[in-house]
Each structure stands twice: as structure tokens, then as C-alpha cells.
N, C-alpha and C. Protein backbone atom coordinates (compact mmCIF):
# COMPACT_ATOMS: atom_id res chain seq x y z
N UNK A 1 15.88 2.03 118.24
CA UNK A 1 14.73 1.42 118.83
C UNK A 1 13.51 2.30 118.56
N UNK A 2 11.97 1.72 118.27
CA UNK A 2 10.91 2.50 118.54
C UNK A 2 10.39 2.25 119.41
N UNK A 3 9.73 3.36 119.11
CA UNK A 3 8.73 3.81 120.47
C UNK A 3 7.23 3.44 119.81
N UNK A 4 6.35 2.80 120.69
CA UNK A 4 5.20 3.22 120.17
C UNK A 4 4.08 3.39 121.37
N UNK A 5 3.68 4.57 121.21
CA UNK A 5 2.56 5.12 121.81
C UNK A 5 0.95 4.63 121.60
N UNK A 6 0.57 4.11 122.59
CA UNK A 6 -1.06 4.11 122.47
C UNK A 6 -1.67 4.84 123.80
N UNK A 7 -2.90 5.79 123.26
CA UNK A 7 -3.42 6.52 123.90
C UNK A 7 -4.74 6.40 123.72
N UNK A 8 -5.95 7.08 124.57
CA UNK A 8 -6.98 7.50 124.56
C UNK A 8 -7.16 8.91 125.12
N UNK A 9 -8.55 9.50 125.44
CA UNK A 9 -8.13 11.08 125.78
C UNK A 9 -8.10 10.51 127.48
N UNK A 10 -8.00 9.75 127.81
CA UNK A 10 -7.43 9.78 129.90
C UNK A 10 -6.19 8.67 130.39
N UNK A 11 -5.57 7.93 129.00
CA UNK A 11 -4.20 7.08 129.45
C UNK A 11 -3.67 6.72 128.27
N UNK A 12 -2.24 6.96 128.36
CA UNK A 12 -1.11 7.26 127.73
C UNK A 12 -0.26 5.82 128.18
N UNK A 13 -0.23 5.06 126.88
CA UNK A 13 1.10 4.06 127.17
C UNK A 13 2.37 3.98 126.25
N UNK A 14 3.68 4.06 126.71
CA UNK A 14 4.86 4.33 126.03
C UNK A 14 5.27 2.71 125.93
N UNK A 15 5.80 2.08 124.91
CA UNK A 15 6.54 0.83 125.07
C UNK A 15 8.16 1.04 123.70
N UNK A 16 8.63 0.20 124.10
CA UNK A 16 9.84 0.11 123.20
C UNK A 16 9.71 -1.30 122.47
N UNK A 17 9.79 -0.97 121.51
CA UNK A 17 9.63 -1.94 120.47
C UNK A 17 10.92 -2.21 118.99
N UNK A 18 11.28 -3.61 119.14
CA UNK A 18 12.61 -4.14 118.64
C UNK A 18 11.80 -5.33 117.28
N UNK A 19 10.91 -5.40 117.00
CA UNK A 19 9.98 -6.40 116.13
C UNK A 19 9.75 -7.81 116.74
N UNK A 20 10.60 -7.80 118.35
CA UNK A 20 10.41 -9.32 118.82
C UNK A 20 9.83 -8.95 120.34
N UNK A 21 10.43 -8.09 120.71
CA UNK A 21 10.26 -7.65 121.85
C UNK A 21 9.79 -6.21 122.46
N UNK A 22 8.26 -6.38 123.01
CA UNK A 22 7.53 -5.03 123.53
C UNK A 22 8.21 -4.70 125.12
N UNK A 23 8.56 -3.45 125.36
CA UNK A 23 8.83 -3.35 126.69
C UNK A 23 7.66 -1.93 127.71
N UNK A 24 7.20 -2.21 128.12
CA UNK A 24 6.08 -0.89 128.92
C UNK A 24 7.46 -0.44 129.41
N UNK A 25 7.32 1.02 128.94
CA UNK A 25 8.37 1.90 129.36
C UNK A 25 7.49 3.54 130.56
N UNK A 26 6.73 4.05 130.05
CA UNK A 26 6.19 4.73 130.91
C UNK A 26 4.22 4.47 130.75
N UNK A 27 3.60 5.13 131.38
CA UNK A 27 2.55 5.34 131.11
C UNK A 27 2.08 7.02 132.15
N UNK A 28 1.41 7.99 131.27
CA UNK A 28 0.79 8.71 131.54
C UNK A 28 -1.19 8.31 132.24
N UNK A 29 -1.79 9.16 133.07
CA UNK A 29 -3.07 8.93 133.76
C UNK A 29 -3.53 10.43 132.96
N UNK A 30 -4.71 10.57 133.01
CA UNK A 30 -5.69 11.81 132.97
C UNK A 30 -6.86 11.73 133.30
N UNK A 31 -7.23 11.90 134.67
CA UNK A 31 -8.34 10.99 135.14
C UNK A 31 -9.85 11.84 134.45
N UNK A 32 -9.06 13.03 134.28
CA UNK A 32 -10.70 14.28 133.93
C UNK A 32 -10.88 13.72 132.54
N UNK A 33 -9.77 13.34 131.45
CA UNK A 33 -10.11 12.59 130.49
C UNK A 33 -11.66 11.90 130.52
N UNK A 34 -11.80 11.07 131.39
CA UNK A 34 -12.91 10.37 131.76
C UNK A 34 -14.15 10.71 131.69
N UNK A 35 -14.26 12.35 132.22
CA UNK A 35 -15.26 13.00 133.14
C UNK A 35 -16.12 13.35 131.53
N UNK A 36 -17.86 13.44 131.70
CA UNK A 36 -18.50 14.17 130.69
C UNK A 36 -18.42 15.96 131.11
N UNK A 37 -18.76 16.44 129.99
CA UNK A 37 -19.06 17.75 130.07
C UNK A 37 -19.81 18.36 131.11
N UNK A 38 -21.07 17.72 131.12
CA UNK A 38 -21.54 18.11 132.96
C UNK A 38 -20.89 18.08 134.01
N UNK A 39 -19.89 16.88 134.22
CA UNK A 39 -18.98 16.75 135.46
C UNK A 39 -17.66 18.25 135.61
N UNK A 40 -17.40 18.56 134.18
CA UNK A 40 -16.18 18.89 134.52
C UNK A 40 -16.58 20.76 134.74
N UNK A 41 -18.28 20.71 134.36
CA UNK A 41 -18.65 22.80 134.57
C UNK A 41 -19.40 22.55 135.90
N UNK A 42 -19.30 22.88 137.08
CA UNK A 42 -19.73 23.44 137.91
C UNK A 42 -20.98 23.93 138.22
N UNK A 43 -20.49 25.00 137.48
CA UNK A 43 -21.96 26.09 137.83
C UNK A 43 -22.12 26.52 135.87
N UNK A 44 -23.32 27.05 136.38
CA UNK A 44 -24.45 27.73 135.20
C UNK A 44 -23.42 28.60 134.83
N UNK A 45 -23.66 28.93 133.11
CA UNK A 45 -22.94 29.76 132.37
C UNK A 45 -23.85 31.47 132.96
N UNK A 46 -22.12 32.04 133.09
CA UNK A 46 -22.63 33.30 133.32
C UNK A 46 -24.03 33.64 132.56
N UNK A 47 -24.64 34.98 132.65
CA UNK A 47 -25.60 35.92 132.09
C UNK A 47 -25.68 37.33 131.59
N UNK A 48 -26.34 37.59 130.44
CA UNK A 48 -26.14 38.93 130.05
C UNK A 48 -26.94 39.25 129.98
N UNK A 49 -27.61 40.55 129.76
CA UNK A 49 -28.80 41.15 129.42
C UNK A 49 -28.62 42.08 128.04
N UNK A 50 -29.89 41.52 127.70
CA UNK A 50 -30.06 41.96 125.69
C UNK A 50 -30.97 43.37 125.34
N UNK A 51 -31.58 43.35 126.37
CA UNK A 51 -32.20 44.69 126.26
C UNK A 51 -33.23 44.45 127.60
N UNK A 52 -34.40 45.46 127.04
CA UNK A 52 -35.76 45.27 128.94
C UNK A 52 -35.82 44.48 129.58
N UNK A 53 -36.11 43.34 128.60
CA UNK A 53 -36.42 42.14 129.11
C UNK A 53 -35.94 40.52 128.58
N UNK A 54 -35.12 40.67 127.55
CA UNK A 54 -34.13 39.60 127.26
C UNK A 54 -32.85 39.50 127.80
N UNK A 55 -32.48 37.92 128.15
CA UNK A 55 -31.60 37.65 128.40
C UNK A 55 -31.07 36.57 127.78
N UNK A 56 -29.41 36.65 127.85
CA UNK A 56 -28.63 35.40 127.47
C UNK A 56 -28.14 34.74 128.36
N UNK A 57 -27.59 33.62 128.13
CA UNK A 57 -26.35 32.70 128.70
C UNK A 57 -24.99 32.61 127.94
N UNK A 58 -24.13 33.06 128.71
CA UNK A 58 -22.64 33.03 127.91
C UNK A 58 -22.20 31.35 128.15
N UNK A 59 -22.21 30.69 126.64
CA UNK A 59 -21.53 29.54 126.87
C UNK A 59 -20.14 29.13 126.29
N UNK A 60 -19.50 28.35 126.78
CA UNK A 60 -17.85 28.04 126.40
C UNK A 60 -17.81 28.35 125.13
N UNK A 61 -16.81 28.66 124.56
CA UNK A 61 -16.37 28.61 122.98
C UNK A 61 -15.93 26.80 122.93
N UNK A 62 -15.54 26.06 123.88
CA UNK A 62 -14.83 24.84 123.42
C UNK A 62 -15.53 23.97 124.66
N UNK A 63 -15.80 23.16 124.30
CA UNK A 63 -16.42 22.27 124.85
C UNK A 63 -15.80 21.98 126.57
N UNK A 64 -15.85 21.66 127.89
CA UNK A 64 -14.86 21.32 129.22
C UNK A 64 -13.74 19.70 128.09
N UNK A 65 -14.71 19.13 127.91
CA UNK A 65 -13.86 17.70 127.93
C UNK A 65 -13.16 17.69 126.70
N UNK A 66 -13.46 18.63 125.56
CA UNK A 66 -12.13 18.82 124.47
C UNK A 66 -10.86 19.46 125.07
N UNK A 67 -11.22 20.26 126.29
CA UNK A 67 -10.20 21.30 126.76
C UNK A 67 -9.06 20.28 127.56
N UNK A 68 -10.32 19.40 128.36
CA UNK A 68 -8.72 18.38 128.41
C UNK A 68 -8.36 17.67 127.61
N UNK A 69 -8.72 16.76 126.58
CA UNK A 69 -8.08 16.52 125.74
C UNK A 69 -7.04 16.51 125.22
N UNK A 70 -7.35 17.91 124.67
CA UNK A 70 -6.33 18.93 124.51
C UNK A 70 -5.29 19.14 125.32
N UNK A 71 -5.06 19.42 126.99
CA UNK A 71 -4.44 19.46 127.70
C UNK A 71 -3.60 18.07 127.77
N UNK A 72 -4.28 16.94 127.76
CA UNK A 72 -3.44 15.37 127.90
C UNK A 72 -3.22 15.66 126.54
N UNK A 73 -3.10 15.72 125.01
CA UNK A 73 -2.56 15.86 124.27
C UNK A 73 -1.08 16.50 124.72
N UNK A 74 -1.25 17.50 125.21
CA UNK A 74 0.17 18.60 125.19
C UNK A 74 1.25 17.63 126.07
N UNK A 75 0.77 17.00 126.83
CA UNK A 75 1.15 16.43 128.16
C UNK A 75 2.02 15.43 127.13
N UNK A 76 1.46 14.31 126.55
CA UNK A 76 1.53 13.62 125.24
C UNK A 76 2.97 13.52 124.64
N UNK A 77 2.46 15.09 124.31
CA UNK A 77 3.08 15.79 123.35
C UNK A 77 5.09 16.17 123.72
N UNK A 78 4.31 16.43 125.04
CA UNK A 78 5.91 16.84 125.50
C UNK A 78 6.47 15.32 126.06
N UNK A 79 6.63 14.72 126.34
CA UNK A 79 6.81 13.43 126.43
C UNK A 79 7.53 13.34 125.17
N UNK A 80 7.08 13.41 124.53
CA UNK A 80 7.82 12.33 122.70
C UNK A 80 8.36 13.91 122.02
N UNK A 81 8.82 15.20 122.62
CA UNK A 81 9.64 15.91 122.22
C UNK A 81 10.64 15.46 122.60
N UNK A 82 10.54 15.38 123.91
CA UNK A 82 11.64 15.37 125.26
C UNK A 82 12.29 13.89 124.47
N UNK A 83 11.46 12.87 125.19
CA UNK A 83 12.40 11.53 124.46
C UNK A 83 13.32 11.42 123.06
N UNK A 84 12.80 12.59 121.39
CA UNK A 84 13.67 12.87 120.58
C UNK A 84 14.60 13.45 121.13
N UNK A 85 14.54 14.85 121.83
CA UNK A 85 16.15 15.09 122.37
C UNK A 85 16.78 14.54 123.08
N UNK A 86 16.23 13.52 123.63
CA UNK A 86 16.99 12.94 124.22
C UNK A 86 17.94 11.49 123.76
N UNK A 87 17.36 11.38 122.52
CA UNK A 87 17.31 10.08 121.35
C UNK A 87 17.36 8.87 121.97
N UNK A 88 16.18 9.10 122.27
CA UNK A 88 15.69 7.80 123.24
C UNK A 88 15.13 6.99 121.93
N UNK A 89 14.49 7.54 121.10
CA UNK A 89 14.02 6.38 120.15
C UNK A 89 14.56 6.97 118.58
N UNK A 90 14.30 5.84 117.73
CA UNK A 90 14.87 6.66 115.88
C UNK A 90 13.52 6.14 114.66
N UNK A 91 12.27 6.05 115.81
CA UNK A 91 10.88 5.64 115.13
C UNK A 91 9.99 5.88 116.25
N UNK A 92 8.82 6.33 115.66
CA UNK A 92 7.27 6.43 116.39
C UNK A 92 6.28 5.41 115.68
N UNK A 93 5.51 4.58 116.51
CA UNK A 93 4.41 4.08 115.89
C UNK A 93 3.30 4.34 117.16
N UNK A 94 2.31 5.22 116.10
CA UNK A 94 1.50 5.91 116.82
C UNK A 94 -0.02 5.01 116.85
N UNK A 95 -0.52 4.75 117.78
CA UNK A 95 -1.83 3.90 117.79
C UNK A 95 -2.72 4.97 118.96
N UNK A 96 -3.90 5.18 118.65
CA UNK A 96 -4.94 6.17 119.06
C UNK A 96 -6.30 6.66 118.16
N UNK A 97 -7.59 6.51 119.14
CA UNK A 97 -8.42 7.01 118.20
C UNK A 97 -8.09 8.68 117.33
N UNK A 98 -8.36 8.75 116.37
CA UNK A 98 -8.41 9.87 115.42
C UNK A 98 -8.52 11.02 116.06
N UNK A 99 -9.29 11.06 116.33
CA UNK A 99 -9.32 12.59 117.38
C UNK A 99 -8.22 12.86 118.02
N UNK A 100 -7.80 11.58 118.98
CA UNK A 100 -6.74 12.10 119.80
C UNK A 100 -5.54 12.43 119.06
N UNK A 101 -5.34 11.57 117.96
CA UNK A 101 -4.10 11.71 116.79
C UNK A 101 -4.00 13.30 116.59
N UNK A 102 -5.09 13.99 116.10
CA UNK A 102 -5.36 15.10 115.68
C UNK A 102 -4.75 15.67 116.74
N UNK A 103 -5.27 15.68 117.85
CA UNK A 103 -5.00 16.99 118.81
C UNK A 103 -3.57 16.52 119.23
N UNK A 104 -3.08 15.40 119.23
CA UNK A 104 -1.89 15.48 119.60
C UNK A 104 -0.80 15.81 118.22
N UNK A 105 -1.11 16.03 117.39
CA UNK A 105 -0.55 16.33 115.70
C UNK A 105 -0.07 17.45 115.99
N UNK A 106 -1.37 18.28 116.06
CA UNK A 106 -0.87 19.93 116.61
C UNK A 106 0.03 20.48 117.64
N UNK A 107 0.74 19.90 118.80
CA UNK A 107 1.36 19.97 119.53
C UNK A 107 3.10 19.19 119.65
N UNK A 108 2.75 18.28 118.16
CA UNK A 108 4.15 17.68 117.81
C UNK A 108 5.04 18.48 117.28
N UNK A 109 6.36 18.88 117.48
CA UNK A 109 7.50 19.58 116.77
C UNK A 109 7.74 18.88 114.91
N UNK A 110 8.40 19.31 114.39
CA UNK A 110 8.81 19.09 113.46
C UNK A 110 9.39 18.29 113.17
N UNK A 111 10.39 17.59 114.32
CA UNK A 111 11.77 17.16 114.12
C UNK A 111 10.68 15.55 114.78
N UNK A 112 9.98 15.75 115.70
CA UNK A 112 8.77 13.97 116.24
C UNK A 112 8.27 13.72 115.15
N UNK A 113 7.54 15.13 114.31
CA UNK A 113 6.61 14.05 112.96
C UNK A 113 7.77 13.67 112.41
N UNK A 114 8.43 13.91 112.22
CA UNK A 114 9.25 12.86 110.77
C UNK A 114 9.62 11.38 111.75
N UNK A 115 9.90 11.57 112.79
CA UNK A 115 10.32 10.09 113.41
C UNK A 115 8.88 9.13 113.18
N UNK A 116 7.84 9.89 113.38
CA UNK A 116 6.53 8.89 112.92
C UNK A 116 6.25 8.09 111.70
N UNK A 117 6.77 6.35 111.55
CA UNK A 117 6.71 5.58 110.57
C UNK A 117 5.15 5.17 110.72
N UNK A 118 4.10 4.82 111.74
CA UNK A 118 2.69 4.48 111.13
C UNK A 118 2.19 4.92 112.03
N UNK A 119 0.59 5.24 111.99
CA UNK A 119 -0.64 6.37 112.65
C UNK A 119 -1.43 4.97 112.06
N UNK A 120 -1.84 4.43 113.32
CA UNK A 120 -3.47 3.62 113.32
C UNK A 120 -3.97 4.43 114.31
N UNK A 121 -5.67 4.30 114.06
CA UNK A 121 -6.21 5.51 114.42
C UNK A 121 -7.13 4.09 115.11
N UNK A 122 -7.06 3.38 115.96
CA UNK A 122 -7.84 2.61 117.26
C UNK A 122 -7.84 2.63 118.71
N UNK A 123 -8.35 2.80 119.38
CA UNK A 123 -8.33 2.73 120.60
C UNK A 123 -7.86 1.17 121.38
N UNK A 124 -7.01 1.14 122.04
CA UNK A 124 -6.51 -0.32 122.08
C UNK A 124 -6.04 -0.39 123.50
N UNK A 125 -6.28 0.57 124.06
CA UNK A 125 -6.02 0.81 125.57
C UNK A 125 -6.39 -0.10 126.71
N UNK A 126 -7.05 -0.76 126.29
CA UNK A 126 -7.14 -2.40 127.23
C UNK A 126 -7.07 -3.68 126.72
N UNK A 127 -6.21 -3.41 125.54
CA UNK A 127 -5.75 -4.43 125.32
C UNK A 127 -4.76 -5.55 126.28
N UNK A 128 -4.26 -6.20 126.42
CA UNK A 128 -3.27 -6.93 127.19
C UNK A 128 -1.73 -7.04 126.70
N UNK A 129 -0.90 -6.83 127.32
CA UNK A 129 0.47 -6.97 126.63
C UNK A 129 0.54 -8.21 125.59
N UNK A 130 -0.47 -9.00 125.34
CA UNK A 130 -0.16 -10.22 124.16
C UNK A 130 -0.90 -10.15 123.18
N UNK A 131 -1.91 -9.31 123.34
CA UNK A 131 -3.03 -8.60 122.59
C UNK A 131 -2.06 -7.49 121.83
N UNK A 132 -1.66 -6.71 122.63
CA UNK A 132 -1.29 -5.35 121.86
C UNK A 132 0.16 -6.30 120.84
N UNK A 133 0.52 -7.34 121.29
CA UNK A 133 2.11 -7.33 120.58
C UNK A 133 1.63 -8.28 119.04
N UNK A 134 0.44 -9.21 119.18
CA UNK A 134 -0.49 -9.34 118.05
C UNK A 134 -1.24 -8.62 117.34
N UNK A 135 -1.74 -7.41 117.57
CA UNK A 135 -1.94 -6.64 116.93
C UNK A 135 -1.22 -5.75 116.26
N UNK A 136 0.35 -5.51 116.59
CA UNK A 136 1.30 -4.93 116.03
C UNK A 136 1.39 -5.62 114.89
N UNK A 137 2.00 -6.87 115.01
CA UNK A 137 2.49 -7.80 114.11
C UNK A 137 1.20 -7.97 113.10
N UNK A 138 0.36 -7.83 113.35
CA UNK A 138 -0.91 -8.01 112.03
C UNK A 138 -0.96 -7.00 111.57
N UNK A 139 -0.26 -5.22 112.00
CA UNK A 139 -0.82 -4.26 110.96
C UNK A 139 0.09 -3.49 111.16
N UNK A 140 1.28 -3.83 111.30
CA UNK A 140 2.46 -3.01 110.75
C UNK A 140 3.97 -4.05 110.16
């Protein structure tokens, strides 16, 4: 059976897929996914001093809202390790904007990419269960 995953960077949907029949098997939330960069820093970037009378601002090396991303990637990520050892599925079809593909790429084992038969890179996350099972069938 496959699996196919569609994501965005704040919800994660798992279904099982037989070429006739879609089943919603889990779904992941990430609500900070959501949040812009202002929402997710608080307060003002620390301060340094440059000499008499200059000063800096120390700002992030990585953006707040790539960092979760990144974080629901891993989250993602361990999900569809766990389900190979567990041989829950013997195919991935991966649907997600590009970015998220990416960051969740980096956090896949060796032994998940090879189960991955197709990578569409769309966001499809509100689609409807008759929506998403037509859109399968038109591009895979």
C-alpha cells in the first residue's frame, strides 16, 4: 500500500492509497506554522556596542518562521521513518509546496527516499477528499 503525504509548513495529512481507494489515516497540526516572523520574536534583538558611540543589533542567523518549518519538517519526518519500520507502506507519494519538500528531504533517512515514487511540489491542503482523489488520478 502507499502512503501519500500532503503538507504545508502548519498541517500534515497522511492517507493510504490503493489507485481506487484514498483512506485519511493520520494528520499532524503546527499551529506556529501559521504565525509571521513578528508574531513568533517577542522582544528586540539583543545589543552590542562597536566602539564610543556605535551600536549594533544582534539579529537571528535563521529567520523565527523557517525555524519552525524546519521543526514541523522533522516532526514530518519522523512520522514516515517510523511508518517504514514499521512497513506500514512499500510507496510514498509526496505532494507539498517546494520549500517544504526541501526541508523535509533533509531530515528523510535513506531507506524513506527510495520508497518515494512522485514529489509534486503544490500546496493542496484544502483541498476536499474528492478534490485531492482527482487530482491524484490527473498527475500520477
Amino acid at each position: 500500500m502507499k502512503w501519500i503525504v500532503t503538507a504545508n509548513s502548519n498541517a500534515c495529512c497522511f492517507y493510504s492509497y490503493d489507485s481506487k481507494k484514498l483512506d485519511a489515516l493520520k494528520s499532524l497540526t503546527h499551529p506556529k506554522g501559521k504565525l509571521q516572523n513578528r508574531e513568533l520574536v517577542t522582544d528586540r534583538p539583543g545589543r552590542y556596542k562597536l566602539g564610543e558611540s556605535t551600536r549594533g543589533a544582534y539579529e537571528p542567523q535563521t529567520e523565527p518562521e523557517k525555524v519552525e518549518s524546519e521543526k514541523f519538517a522533522q516532526e514530518i519526518a519522523r512520522e514516515l521513518n517510523n511508518g517504514r519500520v514499521h512497513h506500514q507502506f512499500d510507496g510514498l507519494i509526496i505532494i507539498m509546496p517546494a520549500q517544504m519538500e526541501g526541508l523535509l528531504s533533509k531530515h528523510l533517512n535513506k531507506e524513506v527516499k527510495e520508497q518515494i515514487h512522485v514529489i509534486l511540489h503544490k500546496n493542496i491542503m484544502d483541498f476536499s477528499r474528492s478534490e485531492l482523489q482527482d487530482y491524484i488520478k490527473r498527475h500520477i
